[in-house]
C-alpha atoms as a PDB file:
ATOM      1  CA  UNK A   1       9.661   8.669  18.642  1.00  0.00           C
ATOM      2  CA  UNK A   2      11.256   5.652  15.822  1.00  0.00           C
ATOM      3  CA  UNK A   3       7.874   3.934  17.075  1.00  0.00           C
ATOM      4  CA  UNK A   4       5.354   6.891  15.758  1.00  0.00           C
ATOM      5  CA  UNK A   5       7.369   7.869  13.240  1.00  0.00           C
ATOM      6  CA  UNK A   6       7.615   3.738  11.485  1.00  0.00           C
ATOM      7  CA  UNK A   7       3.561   4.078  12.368  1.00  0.00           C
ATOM      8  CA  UNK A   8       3.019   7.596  10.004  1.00  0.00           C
ATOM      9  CA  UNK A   9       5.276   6.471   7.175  1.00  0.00           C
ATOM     10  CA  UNK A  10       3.328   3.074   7.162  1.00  0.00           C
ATOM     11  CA  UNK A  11      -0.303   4.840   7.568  1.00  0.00           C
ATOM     12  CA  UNK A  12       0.695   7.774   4.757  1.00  0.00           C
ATOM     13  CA  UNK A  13       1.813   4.366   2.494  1.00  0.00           C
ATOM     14  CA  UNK A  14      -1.792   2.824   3.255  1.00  0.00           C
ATOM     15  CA  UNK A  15      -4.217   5.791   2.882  1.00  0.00           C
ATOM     16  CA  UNK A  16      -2.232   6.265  -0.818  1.00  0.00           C
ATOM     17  CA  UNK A  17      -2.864   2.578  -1.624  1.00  0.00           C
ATOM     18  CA  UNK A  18      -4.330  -0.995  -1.471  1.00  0.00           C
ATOM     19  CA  UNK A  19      -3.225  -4.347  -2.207  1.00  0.00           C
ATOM     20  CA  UNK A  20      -5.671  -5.470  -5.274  1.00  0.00           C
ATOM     21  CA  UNK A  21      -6.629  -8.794  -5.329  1.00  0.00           C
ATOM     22  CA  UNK A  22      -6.484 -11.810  -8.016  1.00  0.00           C
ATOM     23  CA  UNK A  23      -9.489 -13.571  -9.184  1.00  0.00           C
ATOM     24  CA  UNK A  24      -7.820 -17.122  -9.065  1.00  0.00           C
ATOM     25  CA  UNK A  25      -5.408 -17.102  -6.281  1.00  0.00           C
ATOM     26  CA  UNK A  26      -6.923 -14.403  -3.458  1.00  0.00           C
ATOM     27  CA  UNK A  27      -3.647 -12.991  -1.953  1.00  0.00           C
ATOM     28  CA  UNK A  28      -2.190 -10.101  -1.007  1.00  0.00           C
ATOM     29  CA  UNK A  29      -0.055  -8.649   1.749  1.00  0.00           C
ATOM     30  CA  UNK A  30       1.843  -5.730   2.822  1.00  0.00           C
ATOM     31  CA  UNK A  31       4.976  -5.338   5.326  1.00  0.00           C
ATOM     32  CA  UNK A  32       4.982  -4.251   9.110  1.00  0.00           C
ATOM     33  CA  UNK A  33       7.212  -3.587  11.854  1.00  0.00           C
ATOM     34  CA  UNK A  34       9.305  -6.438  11.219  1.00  0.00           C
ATOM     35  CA  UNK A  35       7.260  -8.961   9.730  1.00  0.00           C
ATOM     36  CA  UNK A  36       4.834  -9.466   7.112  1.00  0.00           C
ATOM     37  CA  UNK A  37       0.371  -9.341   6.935  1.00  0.00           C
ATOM     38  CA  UNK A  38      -1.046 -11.688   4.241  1.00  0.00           C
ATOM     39  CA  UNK A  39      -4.483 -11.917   3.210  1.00  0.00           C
ATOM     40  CA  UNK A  40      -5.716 -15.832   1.735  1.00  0.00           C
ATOM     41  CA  UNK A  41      -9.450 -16.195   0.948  1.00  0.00           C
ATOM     42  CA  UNK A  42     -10.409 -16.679   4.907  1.00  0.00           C
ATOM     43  CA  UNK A  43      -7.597 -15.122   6.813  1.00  0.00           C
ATOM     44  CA  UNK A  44      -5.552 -12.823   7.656  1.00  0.00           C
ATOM     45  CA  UNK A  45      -1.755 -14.007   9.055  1.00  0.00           C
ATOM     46  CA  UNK A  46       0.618 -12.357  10.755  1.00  0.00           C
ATOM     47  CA  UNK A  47       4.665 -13.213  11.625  1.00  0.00           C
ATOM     48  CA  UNK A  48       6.692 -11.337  13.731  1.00  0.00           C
ATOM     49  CA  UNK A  49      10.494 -11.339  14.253  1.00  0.00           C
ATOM     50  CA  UNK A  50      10.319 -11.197  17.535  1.00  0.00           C
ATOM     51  CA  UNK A  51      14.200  -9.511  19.263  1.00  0.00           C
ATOM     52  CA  UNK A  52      15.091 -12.733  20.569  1.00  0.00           C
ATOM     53  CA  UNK A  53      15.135 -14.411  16.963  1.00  0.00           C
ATOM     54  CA  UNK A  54      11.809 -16.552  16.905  1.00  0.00           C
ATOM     55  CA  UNK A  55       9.230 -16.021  15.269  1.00  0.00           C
ATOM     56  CA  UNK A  56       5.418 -14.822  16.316  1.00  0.00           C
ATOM     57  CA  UNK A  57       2.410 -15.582  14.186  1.00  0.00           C
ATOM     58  CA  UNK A  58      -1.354 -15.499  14.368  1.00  0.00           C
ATOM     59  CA  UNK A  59      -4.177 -15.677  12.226  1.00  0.00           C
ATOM     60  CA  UNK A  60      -7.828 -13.739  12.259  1.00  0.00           C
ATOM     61  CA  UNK A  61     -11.186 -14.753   9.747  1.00  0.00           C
ATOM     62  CA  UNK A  62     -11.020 -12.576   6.522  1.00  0.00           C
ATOM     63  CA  UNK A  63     -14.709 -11.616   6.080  1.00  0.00           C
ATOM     64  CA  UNK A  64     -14.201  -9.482   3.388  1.00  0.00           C
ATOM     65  CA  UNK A  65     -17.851  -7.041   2.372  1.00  0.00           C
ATOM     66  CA  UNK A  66     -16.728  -7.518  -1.096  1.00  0.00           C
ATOM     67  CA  UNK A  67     -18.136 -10.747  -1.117  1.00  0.00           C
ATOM     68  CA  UNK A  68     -21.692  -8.747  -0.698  1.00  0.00           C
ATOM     69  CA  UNK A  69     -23.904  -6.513  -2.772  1.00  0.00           C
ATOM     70  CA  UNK A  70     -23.646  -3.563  -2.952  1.00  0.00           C
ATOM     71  CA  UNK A  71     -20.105  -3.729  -2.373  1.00  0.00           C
ATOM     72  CA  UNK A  72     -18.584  -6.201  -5.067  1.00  0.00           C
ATOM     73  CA  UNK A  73     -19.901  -3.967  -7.668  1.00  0.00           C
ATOM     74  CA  UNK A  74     -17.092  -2.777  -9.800  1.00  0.00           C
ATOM     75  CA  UNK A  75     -15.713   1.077  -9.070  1.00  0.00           C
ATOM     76  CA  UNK A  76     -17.361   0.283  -5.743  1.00  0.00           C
ATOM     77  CA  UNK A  77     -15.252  -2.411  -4.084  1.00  0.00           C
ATOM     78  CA  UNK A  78     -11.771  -0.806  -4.880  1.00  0.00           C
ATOM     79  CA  UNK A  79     -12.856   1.686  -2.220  1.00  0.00           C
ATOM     80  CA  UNK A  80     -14.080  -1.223   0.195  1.00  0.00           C
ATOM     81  CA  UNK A  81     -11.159  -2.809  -0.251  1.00  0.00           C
ATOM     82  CA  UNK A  82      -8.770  -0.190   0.557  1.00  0.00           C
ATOM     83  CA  UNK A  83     -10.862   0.816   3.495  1.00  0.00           C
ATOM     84  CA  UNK A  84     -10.696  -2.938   4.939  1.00  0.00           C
ATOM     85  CA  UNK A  85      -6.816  -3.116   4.200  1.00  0.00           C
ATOM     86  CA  UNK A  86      -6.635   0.050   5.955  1.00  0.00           C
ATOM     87  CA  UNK A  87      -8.320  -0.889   8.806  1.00  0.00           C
ATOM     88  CA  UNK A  88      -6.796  -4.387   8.984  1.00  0.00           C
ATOM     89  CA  UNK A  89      -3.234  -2.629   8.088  1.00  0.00           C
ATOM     90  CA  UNK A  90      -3.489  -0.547  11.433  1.00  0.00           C
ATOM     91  CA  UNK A  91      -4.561  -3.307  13.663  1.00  0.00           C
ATOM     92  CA  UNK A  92      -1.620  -5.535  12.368  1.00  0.00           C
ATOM     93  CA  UNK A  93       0.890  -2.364  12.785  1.00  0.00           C
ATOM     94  CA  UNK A  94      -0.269  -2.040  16.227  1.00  0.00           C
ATOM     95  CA  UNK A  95       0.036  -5.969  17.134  1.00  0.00           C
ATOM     96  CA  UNK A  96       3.592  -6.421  15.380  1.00  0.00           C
ATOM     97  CA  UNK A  97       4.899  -3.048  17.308  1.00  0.00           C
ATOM     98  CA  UNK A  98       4.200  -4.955  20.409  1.00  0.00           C
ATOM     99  CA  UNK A  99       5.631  -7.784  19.462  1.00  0.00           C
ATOM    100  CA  UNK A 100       8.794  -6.398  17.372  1.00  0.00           C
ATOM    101  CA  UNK A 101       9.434  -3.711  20.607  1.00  0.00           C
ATOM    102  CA  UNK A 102       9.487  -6.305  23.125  1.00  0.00           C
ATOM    103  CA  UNK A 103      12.638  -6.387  24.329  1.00  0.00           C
ATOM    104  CA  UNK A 104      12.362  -2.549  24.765  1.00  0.00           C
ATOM    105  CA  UNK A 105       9.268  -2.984  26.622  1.00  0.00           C
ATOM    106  CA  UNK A 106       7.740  -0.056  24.485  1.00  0.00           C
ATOM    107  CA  UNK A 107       3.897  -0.265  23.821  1.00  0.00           C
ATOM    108  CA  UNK A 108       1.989   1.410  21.051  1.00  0.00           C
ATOM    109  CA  UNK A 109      -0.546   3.236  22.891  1.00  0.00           C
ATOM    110  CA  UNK A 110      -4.198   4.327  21.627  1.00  0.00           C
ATOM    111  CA  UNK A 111      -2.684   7.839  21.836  1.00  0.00           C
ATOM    112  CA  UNK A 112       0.414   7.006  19.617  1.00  0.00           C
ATOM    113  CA  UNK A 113      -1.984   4.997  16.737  1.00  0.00           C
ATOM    114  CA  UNK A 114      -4.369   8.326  16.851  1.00  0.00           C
ATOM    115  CA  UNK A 115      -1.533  10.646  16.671  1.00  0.00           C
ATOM    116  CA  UNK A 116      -0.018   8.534  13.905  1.00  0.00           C
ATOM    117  CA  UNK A 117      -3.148   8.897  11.837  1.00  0.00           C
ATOM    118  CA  UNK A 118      -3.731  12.576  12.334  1.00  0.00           C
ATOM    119  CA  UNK A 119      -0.088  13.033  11.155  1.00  0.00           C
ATOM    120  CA  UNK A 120      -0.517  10.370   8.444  1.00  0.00           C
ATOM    121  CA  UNK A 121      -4.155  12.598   7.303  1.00  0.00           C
ATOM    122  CA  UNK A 122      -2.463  15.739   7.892  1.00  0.00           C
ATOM    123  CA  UNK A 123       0.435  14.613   5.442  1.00  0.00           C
ATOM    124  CA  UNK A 124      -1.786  13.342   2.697  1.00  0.00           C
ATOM    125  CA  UNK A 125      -4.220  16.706   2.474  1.00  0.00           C
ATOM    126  CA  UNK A 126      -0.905  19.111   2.997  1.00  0.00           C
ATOM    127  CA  UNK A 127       1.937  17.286   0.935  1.00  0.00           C
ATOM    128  CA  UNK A 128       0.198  15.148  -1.459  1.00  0.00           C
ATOM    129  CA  UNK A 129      -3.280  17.249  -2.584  1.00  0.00           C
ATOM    130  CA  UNK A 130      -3.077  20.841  -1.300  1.00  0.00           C
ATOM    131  CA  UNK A 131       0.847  21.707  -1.997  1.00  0.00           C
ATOM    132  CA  UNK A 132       0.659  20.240  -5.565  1.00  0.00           C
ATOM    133  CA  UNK A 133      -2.314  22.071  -6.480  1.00  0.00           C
ATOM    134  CA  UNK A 134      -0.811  25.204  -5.210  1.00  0.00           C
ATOM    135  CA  UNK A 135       2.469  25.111  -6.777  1.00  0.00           C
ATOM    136  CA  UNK A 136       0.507  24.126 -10.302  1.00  0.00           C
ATOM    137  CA  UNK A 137      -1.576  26.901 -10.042  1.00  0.00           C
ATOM    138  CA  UNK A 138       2.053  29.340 -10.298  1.00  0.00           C
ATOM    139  CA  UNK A 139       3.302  27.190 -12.972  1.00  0.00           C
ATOM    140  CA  UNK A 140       0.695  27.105 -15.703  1.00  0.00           C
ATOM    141  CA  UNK A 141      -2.624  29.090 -16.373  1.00  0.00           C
ATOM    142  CA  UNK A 142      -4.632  26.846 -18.835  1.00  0.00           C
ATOM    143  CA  UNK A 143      -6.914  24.310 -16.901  1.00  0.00           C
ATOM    144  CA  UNK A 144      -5.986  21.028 -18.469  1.00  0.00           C
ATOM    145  CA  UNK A 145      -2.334  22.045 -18.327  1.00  0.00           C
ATOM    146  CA  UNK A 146      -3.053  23.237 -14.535  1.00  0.00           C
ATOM    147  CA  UNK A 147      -4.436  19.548 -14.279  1.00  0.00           C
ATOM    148  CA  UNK A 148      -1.061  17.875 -15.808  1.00  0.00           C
ATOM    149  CA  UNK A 149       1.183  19.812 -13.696  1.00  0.00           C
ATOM    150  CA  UNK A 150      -0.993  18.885 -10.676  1.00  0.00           C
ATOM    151  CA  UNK A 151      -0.637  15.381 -11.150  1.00  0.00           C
ATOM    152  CA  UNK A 152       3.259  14.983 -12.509  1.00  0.00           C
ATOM    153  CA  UNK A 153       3.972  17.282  -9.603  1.00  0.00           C
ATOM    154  CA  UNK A 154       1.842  14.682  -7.040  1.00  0.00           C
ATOM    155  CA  UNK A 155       3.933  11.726  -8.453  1.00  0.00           C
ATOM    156  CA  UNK A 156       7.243  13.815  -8.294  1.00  0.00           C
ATOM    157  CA  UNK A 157       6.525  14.889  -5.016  1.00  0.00           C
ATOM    158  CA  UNK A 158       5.376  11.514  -3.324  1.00  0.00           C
ATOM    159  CA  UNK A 159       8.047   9.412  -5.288  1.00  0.00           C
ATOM    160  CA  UNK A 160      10.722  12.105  -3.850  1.00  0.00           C
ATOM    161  CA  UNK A 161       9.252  11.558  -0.266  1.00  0.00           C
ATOM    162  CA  UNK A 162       9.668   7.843  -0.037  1.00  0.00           C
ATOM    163  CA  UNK A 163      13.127   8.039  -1.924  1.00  0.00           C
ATOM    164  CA  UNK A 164      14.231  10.166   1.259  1.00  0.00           C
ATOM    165  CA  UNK A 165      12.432   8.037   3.814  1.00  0.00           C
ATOM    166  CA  UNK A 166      14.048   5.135   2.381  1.00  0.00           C
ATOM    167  CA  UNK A 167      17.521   6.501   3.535  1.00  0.00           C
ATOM    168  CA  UNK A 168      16.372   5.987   6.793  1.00  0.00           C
ATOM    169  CA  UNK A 169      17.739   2.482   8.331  1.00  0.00           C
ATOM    170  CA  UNK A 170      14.221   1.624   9.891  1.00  0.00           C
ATOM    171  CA  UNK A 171      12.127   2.138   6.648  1.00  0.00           C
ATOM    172  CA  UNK A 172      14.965  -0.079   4.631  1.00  0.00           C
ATOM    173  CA  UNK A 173      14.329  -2.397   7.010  1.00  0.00           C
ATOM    174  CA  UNK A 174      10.487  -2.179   6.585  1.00  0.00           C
ATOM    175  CA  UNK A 175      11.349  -2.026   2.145  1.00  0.00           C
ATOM    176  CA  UNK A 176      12.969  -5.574   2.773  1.00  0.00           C
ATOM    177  CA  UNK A 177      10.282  -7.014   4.339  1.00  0.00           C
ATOM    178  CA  UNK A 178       7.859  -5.332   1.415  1.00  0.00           C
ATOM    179  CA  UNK A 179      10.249  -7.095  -0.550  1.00  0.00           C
ATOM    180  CA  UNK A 180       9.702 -10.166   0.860  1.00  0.00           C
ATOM    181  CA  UNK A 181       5.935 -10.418   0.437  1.00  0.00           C
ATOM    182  CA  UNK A 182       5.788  -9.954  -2.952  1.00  0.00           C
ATOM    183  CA  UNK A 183       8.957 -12.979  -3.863  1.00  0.00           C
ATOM    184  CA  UNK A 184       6.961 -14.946  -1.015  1.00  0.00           C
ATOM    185  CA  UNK A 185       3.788 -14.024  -3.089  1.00  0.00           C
ATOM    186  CA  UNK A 186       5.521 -14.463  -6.921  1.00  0.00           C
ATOM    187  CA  UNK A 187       6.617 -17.840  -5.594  1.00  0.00           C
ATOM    188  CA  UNK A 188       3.408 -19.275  -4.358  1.00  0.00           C
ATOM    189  CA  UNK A 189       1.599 -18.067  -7.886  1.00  0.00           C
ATOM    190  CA  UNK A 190       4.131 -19.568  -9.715  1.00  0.00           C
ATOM    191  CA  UNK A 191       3.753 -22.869  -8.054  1.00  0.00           C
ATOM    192  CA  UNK A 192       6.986 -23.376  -6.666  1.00  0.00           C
ATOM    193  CA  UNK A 193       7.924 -24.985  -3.656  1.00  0.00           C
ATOM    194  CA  UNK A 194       7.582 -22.823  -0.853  1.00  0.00           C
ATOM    195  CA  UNK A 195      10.665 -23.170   0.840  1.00  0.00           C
ATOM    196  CA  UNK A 196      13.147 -19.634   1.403  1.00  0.00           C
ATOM    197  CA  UNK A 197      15.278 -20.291  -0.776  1.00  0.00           C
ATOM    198  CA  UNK A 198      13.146 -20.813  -3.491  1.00  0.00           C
ATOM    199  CA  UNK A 199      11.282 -17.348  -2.380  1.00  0.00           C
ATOM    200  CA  UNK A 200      14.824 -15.932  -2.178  1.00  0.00           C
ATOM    201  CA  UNK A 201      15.335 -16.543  -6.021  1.00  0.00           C
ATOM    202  CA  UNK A 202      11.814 -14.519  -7.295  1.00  0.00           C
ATOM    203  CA  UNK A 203      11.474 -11.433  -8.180  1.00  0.00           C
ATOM    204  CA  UNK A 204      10.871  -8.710  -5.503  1.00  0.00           C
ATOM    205  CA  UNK A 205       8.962  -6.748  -8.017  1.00  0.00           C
ATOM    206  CA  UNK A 206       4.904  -7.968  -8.088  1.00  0.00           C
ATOM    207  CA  UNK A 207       2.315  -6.288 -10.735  1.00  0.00           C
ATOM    208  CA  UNK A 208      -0.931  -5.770  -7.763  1.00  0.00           C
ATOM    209  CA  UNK A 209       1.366  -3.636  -5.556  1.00  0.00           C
ATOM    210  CA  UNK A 210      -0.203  -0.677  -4.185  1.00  0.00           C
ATOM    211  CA  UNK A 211       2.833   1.394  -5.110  1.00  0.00           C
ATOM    212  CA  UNK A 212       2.325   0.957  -8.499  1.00  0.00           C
ATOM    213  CA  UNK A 213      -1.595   1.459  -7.889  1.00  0.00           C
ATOM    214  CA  UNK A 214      -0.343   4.939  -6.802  1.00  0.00           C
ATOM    215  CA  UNK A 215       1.360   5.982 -10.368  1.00  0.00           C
ATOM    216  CA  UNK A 216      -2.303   4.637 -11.848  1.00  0.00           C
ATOM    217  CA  UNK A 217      -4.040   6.886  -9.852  1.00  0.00           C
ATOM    218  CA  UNK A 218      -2.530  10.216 -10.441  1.00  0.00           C
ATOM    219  CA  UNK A 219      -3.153   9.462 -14.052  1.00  0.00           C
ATOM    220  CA  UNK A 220      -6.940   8.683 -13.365  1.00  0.00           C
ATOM    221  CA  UNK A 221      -6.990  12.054 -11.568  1.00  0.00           C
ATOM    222  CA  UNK A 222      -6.124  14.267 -14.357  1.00  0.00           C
ATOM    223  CA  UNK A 223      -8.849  12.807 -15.971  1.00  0.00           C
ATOM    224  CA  UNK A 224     -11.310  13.623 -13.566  1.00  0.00           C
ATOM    225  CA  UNK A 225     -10.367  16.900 -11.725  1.00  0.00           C
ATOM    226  CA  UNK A 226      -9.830  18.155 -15.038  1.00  0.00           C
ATOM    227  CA  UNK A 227     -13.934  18.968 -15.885  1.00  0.00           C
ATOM    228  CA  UNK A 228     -13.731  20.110 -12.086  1.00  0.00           C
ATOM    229  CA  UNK A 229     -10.921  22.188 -12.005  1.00  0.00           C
ATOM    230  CA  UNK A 230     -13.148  24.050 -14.980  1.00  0.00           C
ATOM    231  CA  UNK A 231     -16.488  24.368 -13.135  1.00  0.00           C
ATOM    232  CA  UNK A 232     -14.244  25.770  -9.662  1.00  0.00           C
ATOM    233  CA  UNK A 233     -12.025  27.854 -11.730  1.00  0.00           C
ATOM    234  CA  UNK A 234     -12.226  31.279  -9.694  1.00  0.00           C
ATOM    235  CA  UNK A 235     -12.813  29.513  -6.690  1.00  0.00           C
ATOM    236  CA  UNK A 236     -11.078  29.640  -3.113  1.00  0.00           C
ATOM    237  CA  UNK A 237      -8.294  27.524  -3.203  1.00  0.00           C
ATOM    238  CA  UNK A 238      -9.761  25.368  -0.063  1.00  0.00           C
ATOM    239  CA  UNK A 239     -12.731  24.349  -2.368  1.00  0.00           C
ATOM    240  CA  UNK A 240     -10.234  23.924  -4.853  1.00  0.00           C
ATOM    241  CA  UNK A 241      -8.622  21.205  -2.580  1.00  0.00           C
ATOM    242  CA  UNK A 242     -11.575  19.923  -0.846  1.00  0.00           C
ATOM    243  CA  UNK A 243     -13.315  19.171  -4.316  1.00  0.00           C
ATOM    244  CA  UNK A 244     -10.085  16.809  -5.148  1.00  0.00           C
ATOM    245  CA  UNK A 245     -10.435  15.318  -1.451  1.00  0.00           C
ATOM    246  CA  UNK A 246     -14.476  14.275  -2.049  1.00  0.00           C
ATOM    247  CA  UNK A 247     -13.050  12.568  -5.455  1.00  0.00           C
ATOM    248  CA  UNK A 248     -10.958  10.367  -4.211  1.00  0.00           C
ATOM    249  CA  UNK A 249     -12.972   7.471  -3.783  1.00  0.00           C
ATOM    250  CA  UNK A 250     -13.846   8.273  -7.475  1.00  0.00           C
ATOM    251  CA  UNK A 251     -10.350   8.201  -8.271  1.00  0.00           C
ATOM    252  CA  UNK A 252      -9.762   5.022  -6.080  1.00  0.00           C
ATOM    253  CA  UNK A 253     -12.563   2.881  -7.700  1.00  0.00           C
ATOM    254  CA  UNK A 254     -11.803   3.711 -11.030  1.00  0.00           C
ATOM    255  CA  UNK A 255      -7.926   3.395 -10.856  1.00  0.00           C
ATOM    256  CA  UNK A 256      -8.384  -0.163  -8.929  1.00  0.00           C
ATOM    257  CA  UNK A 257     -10.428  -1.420 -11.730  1.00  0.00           C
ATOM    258  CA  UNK A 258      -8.019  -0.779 -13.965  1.00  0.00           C
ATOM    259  CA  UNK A 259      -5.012  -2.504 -12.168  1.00  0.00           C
ATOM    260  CA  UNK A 260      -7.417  -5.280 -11.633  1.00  0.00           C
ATOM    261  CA  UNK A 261      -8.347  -5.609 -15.161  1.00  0.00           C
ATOM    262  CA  UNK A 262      -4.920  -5.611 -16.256  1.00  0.00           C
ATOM    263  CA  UNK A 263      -3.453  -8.266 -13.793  1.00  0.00           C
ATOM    264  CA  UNK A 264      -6.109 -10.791 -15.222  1.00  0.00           C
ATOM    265  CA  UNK A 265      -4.940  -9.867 -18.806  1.00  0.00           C
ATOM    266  CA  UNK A 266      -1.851 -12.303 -18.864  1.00  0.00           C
ATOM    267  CA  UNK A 267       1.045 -10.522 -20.495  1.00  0.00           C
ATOM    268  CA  UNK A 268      -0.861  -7.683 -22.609  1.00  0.00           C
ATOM    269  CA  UNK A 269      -2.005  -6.145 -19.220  1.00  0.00           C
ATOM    270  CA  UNK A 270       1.781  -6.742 -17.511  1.00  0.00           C
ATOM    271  CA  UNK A 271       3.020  -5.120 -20.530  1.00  0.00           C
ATOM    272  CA  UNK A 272       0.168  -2.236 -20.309  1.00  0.00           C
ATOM    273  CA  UNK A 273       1.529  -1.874 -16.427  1.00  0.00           C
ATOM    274  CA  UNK A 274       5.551  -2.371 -17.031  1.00  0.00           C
ATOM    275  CA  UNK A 275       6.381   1.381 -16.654  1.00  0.00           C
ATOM    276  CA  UNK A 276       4.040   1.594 -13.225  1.00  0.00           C
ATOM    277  CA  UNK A 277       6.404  -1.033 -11.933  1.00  0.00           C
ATOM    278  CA  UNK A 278       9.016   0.544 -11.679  1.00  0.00           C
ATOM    279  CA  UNK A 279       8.357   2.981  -8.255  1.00  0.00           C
ATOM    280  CA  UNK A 280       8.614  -0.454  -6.559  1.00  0.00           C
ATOM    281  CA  UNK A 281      12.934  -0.400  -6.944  1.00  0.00           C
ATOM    282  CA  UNK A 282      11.883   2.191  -4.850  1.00  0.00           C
ATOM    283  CA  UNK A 283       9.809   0.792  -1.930  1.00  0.00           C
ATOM    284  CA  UNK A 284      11.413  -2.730  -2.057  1.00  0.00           C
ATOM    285  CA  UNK A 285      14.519  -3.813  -0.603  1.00  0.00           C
ATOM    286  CA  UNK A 286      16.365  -7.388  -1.604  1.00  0.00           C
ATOM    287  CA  UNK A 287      15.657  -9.262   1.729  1.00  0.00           C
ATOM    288  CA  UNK A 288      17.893 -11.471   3.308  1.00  0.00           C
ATOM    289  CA  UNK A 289      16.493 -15.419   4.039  1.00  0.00           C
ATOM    290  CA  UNK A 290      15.484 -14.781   7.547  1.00  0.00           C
ATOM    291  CA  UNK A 291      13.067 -12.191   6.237  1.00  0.00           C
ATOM    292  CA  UNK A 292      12.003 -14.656   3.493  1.00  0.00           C
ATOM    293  CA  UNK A 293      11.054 -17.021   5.764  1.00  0.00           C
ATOM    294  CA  UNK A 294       9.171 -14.476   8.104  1.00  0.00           C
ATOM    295  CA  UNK A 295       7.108 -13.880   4.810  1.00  0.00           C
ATOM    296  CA  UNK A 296       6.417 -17.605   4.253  1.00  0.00           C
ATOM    297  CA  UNK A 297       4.872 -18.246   7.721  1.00  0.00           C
ATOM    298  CA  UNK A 298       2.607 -15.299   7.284  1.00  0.00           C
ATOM    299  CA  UNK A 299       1.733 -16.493   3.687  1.00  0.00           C
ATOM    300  CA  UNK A 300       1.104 -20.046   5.433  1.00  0.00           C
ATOM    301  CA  UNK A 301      -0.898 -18.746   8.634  1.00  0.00           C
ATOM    302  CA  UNK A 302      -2.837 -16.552   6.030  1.00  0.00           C
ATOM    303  CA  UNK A 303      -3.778 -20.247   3.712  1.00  0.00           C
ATOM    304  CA  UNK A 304      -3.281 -22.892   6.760  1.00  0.00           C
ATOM    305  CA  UNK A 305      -3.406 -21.682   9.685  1.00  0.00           C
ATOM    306  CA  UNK A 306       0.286 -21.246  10.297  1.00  0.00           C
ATOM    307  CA  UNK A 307       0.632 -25.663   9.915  1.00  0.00           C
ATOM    308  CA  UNK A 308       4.809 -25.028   9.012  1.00  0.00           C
ATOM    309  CA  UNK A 309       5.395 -23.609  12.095  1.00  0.00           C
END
């Protein structure tokens, strides 16, 4: 049950956003089961805590269609990009499940990932699009105000959701390791030497999360269910939510332009992002040095091939 339950919250977190990536230094990352995924420019690594202490790591090519036409055109390769780290995202869930449950001798089954996802679809389309479309259409009448309540409701509703799932002892445990990556990350763009400690004094907070992608995002919407929500007006409420399901890619490429644009804007785009920053106190926990060191041998299997372990 804690296995399939660690696999939804993680799969909900992915479908809602993507790592974006930085024009000079290609990284990115994102926690798992006890350990850490990181994404150089031609791998993917993986560490493990593994239950007797040590730690597992391993490394696959990062052949990313973004490096192709027509997919590195802009509004285009947001949507590859959260489709790869989706994909990638479950495989390294799956892998560091096997490895973080060993002692327990549990294995993450075909059945359990599938389940996971239909939960983790199920969730998005109920909790996230249908029941904040719903309760807008009870709280105001006029379209654009329908479309305002829609979104602030969304944010409300999904920042509520992981403020309660972060009570839970395994997701902390997952928010340290989030918090990890991104001082392992802020350390490693900053050019400092990549030791723990030094990772252990950066900031947990990093301006390409996904999280903050998410806040982005619901803004975007508004903008462009709003001329929709007019042409469906008087429509069944299951159009009504299917329409916002088709535009999400829309939504997608559009917001990840815009967090890409202002990441490679120096400290007029941080201070354009500051206030998105903040839902990441949220899904970050202050890691302890173990953890920080987990992070730095995925960071380093990601760049080298895992050469410090």
């Amino acid at each position: 049950m804690i296995k399939r339950l660690n696999m939804w919250f993680m799969i909900v977190m992915n479908l809602f956003a993507s790592e974006a990536e930085i024009k000079k230094i290609p990284v990115g990352g994102q926690a798992v089961i006890e350990g850490v995924l990181m994404k150089g420019k031609n791998l993917w690594g993986l560490a493990v805590r593994r239950p007797a202490g040590d730690i597992f790591h391993e490394n696959w090519p990062n052949s990313s269609r973004t490096e192709r036409m027509p997919y590195k055109l802009p509004f285009i390769r947001g949507v590859v990009v959260m489709c790869e780290m989706m994909s990638t995202g479950f495989k390294a869930l799956s892998r560091s499940a096997e490895v973080a449950l060993e002692e327990t001798q549990e294995e993450l089954t075909f059945k359990d990932i599938l389940l996971s996802v239909v939960i983790a679809v199920i969730a998005v389309g109920g909790l996230f699009i249908a029941l904040p479309l719903w309760l807008a259409g009870h709280i105001a009448t006029a379209p654009l105000y329908v479309n305002i309540t829609e979104g602030v409701l969304r944010a409300v509703i999904f920042i509520g959701y992981v403020a309660v799932i972060g009570m839970w002892s395994d997701i902390k445990q997952v928010f340290r390791y989030h918090g990890a990556e991104h001082k392992t990350i802020n350390a490693f763009e900053h050019g400092l030497k990549m030791t723990p400690e030094n990772i252990m004094s950066c900031s947990r907070i990093h301006p390409r999360c996904g999280t903050s992608f998410l806040l982005i995002a619901v803004i975007v919407s508004i903008i462009i269910f709003s001329p929709i929500k007019t042409m469906i007006a008087g429509e069944s409420f299951a159009l009504q939510v299917a329409a916002r399901i088709i535009l999400i890619p829309v939504v997608i490429g559009i917001s990840y332009e815009l967090i890409r644009l202002a990441s490679n804007s120096g400290k007029v785009g941080l201070c354009v992002i500051a206030p998105f920053l903040s839902l990441q106190y949220l899904t970050t926990r202050e890691p302890d040095i173990k953890q920080a060191e987990v992070a730095l041998i995925s960071l380093d299997t990601a760049l080298n091939g895992g050469l410090l372990s």
